[in-house]
Protein backbone atom coordinates (compact mmCIF):
# COMPACT_ATOMS: atom_id res chain seq x y z
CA UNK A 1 -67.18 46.88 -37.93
CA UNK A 2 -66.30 43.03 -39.16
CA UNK A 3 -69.45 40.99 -39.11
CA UNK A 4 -69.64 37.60 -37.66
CA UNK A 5 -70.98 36.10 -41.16
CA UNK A 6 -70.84 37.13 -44.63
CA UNK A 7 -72.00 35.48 -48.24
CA UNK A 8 -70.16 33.45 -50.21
CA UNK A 9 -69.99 31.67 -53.49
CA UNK A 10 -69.19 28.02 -52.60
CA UNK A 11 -68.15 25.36 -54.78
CA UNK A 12 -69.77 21.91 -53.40
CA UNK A 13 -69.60 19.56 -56.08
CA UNK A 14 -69.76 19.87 -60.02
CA UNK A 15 -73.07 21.16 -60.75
CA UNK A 16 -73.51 21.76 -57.07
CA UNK A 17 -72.52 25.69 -56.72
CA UNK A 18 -74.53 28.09 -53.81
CA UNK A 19 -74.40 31.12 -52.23
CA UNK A 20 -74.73 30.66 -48.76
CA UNK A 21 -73.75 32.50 -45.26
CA UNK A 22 -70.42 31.36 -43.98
CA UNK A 23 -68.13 32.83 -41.38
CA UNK A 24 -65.59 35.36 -41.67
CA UNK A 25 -62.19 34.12 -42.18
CA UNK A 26 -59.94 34.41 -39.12
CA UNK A 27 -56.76 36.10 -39.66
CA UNK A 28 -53.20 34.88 -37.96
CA UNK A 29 -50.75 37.65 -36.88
CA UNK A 30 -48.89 37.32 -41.11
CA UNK A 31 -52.46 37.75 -42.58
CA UNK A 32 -54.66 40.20 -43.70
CA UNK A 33 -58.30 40.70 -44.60
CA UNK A 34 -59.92 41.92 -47.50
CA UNK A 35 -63.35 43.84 -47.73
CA UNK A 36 -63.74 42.70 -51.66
CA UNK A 37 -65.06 45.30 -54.06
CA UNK A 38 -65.32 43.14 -56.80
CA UNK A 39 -64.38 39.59 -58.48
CA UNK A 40 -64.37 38.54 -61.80
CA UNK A 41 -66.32 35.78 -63.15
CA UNK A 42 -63.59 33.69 -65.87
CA UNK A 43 -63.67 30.62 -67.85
CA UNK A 44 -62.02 28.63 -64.77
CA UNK A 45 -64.60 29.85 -62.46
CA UNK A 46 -67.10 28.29 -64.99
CA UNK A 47 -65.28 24.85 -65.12
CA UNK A 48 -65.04 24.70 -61.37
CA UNK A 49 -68.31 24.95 -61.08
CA UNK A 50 -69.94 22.42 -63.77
CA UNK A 51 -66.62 20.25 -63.92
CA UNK A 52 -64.87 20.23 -60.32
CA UNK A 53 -60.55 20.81 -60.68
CA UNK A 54 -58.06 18.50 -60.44
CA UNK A 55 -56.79 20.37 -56.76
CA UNK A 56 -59.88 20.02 -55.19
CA UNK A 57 -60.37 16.46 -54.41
CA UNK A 58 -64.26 14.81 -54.69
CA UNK A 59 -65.45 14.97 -51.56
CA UNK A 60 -63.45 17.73 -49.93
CA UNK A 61 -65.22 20.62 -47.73
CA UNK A 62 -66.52 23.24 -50.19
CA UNK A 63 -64.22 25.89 -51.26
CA UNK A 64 -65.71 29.83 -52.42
CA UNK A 65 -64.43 30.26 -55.81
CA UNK A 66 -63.57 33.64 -56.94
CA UNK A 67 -59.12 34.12 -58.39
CA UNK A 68 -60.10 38.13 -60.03
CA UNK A 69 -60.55 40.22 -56.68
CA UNK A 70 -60.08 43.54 -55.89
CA UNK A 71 -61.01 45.19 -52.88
CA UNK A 72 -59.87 47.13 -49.59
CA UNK A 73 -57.72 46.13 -46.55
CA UNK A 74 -59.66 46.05 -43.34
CA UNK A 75 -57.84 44.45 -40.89
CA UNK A 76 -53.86 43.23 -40.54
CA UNK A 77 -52.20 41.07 -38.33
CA UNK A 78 -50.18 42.49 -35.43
CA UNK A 79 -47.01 41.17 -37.59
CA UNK A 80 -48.10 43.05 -41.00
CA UNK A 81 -46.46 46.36 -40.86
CA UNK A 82 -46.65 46.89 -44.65
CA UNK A 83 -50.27 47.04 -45.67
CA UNK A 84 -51.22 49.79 -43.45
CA UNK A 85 -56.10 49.60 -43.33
CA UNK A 86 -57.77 51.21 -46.02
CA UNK A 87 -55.35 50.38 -48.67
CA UNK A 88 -57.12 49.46 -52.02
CA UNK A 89 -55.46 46.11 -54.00
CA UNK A 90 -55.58 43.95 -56.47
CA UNK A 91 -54.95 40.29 -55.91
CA UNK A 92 -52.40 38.29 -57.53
CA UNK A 93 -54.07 34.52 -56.85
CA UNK A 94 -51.13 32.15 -57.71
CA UNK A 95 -49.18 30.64 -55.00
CA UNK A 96 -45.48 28.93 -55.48
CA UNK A 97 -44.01 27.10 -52.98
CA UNK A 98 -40.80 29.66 -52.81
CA UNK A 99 -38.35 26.93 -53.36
CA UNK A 100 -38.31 25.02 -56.81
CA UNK A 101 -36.56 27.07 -59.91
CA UNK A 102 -39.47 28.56 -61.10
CA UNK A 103 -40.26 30.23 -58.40
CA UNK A 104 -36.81 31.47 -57.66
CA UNK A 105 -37.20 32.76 -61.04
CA UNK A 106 -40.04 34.44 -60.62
CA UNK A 107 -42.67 31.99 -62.28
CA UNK A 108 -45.13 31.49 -59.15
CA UNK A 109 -47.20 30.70 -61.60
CA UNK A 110 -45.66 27.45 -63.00
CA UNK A 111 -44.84 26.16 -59.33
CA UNK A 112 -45.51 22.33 -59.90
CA UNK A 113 -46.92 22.46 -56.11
CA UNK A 114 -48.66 25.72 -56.74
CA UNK A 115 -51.90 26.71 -54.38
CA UNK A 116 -54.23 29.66 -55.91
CA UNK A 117 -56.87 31.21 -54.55
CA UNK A 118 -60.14 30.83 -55.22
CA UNK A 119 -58.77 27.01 -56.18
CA UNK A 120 -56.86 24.93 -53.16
CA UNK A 121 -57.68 28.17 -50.89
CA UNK A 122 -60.96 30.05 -50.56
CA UNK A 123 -61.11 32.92 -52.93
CA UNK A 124 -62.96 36.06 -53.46
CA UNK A 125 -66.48 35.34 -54.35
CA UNK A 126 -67.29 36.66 -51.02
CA UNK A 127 -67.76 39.42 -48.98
CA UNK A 128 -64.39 39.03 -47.31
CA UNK A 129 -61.24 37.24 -48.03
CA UNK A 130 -58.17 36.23 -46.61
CA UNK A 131 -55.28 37.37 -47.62
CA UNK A 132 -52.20 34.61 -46.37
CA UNK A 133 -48.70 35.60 -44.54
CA UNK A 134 -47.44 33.50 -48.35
CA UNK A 135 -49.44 36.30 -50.18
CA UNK A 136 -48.29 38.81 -48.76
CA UNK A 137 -44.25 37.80 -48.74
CA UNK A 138 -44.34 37.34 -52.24
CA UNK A 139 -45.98 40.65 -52.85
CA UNK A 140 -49.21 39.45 -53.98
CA UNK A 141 -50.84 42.00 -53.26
CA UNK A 142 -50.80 44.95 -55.85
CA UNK A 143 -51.72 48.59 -54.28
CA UNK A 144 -54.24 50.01 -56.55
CA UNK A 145 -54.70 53.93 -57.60
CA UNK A 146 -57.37 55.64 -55.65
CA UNK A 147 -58.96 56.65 -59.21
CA UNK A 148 -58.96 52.44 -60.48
CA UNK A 149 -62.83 51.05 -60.12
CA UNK A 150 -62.97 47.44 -58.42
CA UNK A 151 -64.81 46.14 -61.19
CA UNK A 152 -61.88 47.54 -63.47
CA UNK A 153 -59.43 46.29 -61.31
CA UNK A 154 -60.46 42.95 -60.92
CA UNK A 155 -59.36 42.62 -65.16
CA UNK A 156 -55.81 43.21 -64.41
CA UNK A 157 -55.97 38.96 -63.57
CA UNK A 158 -56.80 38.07 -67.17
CA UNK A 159 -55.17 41.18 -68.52
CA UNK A 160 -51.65 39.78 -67.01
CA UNK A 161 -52.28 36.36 -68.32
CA UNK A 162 -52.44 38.30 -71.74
CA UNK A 163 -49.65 40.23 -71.09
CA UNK A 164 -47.70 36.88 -70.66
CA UNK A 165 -48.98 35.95 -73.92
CA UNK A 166 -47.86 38.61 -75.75
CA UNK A 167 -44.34 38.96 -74.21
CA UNK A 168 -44.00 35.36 -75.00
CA UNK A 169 -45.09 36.40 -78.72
CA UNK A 170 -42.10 39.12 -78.36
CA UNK A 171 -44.56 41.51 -80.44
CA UNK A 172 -43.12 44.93 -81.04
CA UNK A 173 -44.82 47.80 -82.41
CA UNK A 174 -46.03 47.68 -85.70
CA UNK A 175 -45.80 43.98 -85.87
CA UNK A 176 -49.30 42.15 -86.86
CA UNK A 177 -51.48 40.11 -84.24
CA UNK A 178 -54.14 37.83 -85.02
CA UNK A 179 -56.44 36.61 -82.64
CA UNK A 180 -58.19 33.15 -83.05
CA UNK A 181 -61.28 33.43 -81.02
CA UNK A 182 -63.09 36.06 -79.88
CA UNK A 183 -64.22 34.73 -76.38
CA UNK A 184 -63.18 37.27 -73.20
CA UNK A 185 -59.11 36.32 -73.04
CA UNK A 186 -59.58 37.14 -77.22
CA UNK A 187 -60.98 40.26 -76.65
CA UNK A 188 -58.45 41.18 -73.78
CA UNK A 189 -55.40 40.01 -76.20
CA UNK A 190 -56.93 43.03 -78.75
CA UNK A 191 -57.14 45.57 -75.67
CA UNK A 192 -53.92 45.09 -74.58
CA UNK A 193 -52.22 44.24 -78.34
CA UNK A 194 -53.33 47.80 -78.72
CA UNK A 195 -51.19 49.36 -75.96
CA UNK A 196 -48.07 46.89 -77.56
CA UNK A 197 -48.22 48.86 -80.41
CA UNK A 198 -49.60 45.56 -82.64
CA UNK A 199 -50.80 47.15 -86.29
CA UNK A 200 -52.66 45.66 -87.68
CA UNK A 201 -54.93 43.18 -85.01
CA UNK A 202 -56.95 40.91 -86.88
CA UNK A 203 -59.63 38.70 -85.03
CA UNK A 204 -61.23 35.40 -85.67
CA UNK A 205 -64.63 33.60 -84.38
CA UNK A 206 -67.69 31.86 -85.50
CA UNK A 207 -70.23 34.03 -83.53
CA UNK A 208 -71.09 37.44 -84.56
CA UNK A 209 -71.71 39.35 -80.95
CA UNK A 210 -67.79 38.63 -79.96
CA UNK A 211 -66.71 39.78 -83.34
CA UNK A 212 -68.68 42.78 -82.65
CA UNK A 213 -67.42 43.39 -79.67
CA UNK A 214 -64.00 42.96 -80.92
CA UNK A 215 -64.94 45.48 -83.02
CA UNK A 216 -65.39 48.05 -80.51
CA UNK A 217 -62.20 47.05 -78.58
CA UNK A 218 -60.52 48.00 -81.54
CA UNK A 219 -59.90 45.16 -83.70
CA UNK A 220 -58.85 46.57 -87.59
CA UNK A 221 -60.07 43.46 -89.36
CA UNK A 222 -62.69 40.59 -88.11
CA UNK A 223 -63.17 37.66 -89.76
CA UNK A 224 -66.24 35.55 -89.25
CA UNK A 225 -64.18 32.12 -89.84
CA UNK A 226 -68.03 30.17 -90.91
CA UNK A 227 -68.17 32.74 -94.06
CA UNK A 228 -64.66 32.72 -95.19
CA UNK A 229 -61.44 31.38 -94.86
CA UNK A 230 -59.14 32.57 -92.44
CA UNK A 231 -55.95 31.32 -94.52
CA UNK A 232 -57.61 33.34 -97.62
CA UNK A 233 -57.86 36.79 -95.72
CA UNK A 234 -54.42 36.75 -94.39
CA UNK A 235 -52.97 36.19 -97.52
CA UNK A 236 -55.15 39.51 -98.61
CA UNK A 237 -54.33 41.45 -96.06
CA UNK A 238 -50.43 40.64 -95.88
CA UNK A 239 -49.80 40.51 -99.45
CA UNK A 240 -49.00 36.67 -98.60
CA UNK A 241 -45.99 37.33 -96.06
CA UNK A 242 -48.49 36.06 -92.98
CA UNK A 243 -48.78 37.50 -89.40
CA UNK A 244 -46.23 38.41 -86.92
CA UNK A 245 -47.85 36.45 -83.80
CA UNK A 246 -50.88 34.63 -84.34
CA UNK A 247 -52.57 33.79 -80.58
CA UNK A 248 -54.70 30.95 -80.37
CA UNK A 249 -57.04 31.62 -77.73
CA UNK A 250 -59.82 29.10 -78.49
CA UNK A 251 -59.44 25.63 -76.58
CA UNK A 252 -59.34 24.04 -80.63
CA UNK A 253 -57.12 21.73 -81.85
CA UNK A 254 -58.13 22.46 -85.60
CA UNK A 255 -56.83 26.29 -84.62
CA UNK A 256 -53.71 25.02 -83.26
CA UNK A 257 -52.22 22.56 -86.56
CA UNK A 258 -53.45 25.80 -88.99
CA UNK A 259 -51.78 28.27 -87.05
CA UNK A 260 -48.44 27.90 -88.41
CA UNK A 261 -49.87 28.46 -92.00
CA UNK A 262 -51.00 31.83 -90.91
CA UNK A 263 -47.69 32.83 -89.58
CA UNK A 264 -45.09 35.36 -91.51
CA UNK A 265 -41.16 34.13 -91.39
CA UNK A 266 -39.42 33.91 -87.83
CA UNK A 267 -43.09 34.81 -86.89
CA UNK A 268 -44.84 33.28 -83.20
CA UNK A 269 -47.74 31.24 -82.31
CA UNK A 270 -48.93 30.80 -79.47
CA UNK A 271 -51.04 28.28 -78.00
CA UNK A 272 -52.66 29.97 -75.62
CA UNK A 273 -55.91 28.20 -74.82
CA UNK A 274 -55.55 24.86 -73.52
CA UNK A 275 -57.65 21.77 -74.82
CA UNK A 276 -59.61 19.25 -73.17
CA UNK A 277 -57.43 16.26 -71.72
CA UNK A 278 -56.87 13.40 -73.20
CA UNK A 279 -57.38 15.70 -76.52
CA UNK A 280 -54.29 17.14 -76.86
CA UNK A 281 -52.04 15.70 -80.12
CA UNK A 282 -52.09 18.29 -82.65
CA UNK A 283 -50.53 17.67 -85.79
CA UNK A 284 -48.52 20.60 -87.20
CA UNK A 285 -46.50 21.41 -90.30
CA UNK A 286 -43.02 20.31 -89.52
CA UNK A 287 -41.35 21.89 -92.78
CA UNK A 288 -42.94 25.42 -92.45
CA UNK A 289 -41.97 25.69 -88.59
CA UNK A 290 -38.35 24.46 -90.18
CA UNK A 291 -38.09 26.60 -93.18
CA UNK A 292 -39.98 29.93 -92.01
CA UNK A 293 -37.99 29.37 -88.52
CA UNK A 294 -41.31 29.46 -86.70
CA UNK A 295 -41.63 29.59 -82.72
CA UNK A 296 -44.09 27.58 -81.36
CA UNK A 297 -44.74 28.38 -77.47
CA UNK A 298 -47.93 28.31 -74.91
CA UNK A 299 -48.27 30.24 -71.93
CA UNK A 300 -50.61 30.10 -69.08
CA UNK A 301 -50.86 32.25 -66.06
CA UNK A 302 -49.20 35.37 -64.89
CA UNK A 303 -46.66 36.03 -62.47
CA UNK A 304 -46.25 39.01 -60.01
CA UNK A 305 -44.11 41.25 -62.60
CA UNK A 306 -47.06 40.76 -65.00
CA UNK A 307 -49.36 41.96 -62.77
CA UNK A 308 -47.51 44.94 -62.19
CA UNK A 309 -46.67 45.95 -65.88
CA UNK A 310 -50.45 45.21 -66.25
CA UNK A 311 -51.52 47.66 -63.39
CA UNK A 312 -49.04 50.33 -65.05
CA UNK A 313 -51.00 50.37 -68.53
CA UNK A 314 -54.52 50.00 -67.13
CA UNK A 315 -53.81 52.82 -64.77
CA UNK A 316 -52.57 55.14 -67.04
CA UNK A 317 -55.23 54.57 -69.60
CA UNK A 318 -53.05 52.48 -71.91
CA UNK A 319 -55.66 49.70 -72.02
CA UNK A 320 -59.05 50.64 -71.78
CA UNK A 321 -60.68 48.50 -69.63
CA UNK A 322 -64.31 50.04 -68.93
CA UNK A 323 -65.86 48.36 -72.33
CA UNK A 324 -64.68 44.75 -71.23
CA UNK A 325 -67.12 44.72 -68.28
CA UNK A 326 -69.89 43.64 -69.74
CA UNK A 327 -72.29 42.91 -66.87
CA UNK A 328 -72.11 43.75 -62.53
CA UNK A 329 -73.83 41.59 -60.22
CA UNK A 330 -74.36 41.52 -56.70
CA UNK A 331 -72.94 38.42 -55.02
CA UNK A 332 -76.30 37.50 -54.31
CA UNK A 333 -77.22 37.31 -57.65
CA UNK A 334 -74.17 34.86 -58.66
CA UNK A 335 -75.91 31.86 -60.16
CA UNK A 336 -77.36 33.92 -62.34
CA UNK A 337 -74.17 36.35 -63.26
CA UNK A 338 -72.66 32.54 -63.65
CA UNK A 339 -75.41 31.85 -66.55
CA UNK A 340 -75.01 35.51 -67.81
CA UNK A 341 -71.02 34.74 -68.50
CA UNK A 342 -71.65 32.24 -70.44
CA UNK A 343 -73.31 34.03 -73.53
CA UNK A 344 -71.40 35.14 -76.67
CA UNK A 345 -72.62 38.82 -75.85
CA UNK A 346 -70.50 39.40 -72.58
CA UNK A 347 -66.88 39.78 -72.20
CA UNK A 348 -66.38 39.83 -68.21
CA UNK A 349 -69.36 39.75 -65.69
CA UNK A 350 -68.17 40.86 -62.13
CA UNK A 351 -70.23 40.35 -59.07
CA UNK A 352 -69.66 43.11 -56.22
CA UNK A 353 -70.55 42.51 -52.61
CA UNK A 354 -73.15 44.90 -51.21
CA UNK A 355 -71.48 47.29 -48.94
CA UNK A 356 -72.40 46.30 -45.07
């Protein structure tokens, strides 16, 4: 039985985020709705709420965050013949408009119109969500294994956006991966480095409990870049030749114009992490991206392919995925899961409607 009402993690203003009771989402005769099992708590999630985003407009009605979501098909329209009730999924949030080259291409993702949920259209941090007639044409909804957790499931988001990454590094197996930043997308770059075969993955930070944890995902080497110098080490451990694909996935411009001195011959960096607006001229070596034929790339997102290579190594055990949840919430607890996500000792909090 649908209820009337549910909970939901709404967005007002920056600084201005509650969980309140809101209606159920109506469904047209394309849609489909979504018991969620879990969502994912990222970095964006975190912006929205203390920053606002550029797609919602100040003063527009409140929107429930929530882009990570996993969760269980309850009801179809009478036009879905698909998605049959019961079906478990993971949601793929970004929204192209179906028209411009990217997204004939496949790039959803980098749709210069793009909608996403949990951004321009309410998202998961709820106990119900809407899955649109647009979602489900483009096949944005992934059918999950019956032996995938929600709170596991609701990684293969970030994971994807990883997975980009590395494709976009073109690492093969055996070739070297360092890391700059251990924050969650880091620590998610070593988990899934592992399943590309990356030997060895080396990880930088400044804070202690990320490098530990990127310990346990299975980092070789850490280096705590306040002790010692990150240049120094990868001389040491490459006999000077540098690293196949070095992945900067800390929003620092500093990180960005050193990269390329970390990077072997015909080696990859990628700029992963974005930086603040306004922020954004990094100076690089010119001659060593000339000499040592350097690429120098940045990805963001995922699109639907992504996803499903994604789904393919987490559900066959490829990437472990258990030790990057870090802490479960109920959704009634979110402001203080939203606090929670923000120390150096978690990699992904997840909140998880009670069942009702």
């Amino acid at each position: 039985m649908i209820p009337a009402s549910m909970l939901a993690v709404r967005h007002h203003a920056p600084g201005d985020l509650r969980v309140e009771r809101v209606p159920v989402p109506e469904i047209g005769s394309q849609d489909a709705l979504l018991k969620v099992g879990a969502v994912g708590i990222c970095a964006t999630d975190q912006k929205i709420a203390a920053r606002g985003h550029f797609k919602i407009l100040s003063g527009s009605a409140a929107r429930t965050l929530g882009h990570e979501v996993a969760g269980t098909i309850v009801a179809v329209g009478e036009e879905v013949s698909r998605l049959a009730l019961g079906t478990r999924v993971a949601v793929v949030p970004n929204l192209g408009c179906g028209h411009c080259p990217d997204c004939v291409a496949g790039d959803m993702h980098l749709c210069p119109d793009y909608d996403a949920i949990g951004i321009t259209i309410d998202g998961g941090m709820a106990e119900y969500l809407r899955l649109p007639a647009r979602a489900l044409a483009a096949g944005n909804a992934l059918v999950l294994p019956p032996d995938l957790p929600y709170h596991h499931a609701t990684l293969l988001e970030p994971l994807a956006c990883c997975y980009n990454s590395l494709a976009a590094c073109h690492l093969k197996p055996g070739g070297s991966l360092l890391v700059v930043g251990a924050g969650p997308m880091g620590l998610m770059h070593v988990a899934l480095g592992k399943a590309f075969g990356a030997a060895p993955i080396i990880v930088s930070d400044i804070q202690e409990p990320r490098l530990a944890l990127a310990r346990a995902l299975g980092a070789d080497v850490v280096i705590d870049a306040r002790r010692e110098s990150v240049a120094q080490r990868v001389r040491e451990l490459t006999g000077g030749r540098g690293i196949s694909a070095v992945v900067v996935a800390v929003g620092s411009a500093e990180a960005q114009a050193e990269a390329p001195e970390w990077t072997a011959r015909k080696g990859t960096v990628n700029f992963f992490a974005s930086l603040p607006s306004g922020q954004d001229a990094v100076p690089v070596p010119a001659n060593r991206i000339h000499y040592q034929q350097l690429a120098i790339t940045g990805t963001t997102g995922a699109n639907v392919t992504h996803f499903r290579h994604t789904l393919s190594l987490v559900s066959t055990g490829r990437v472990e995925v258990a030790a990057l949840v870090t802490g479960r919430y109920p959704l009634a607890e979110a402001l203080p899961a939203f606090a929670q996500g923000r120390l150096p000792e978690h990699a992904r909090v997840v909140l998880e409607p009670e069942e009702g």
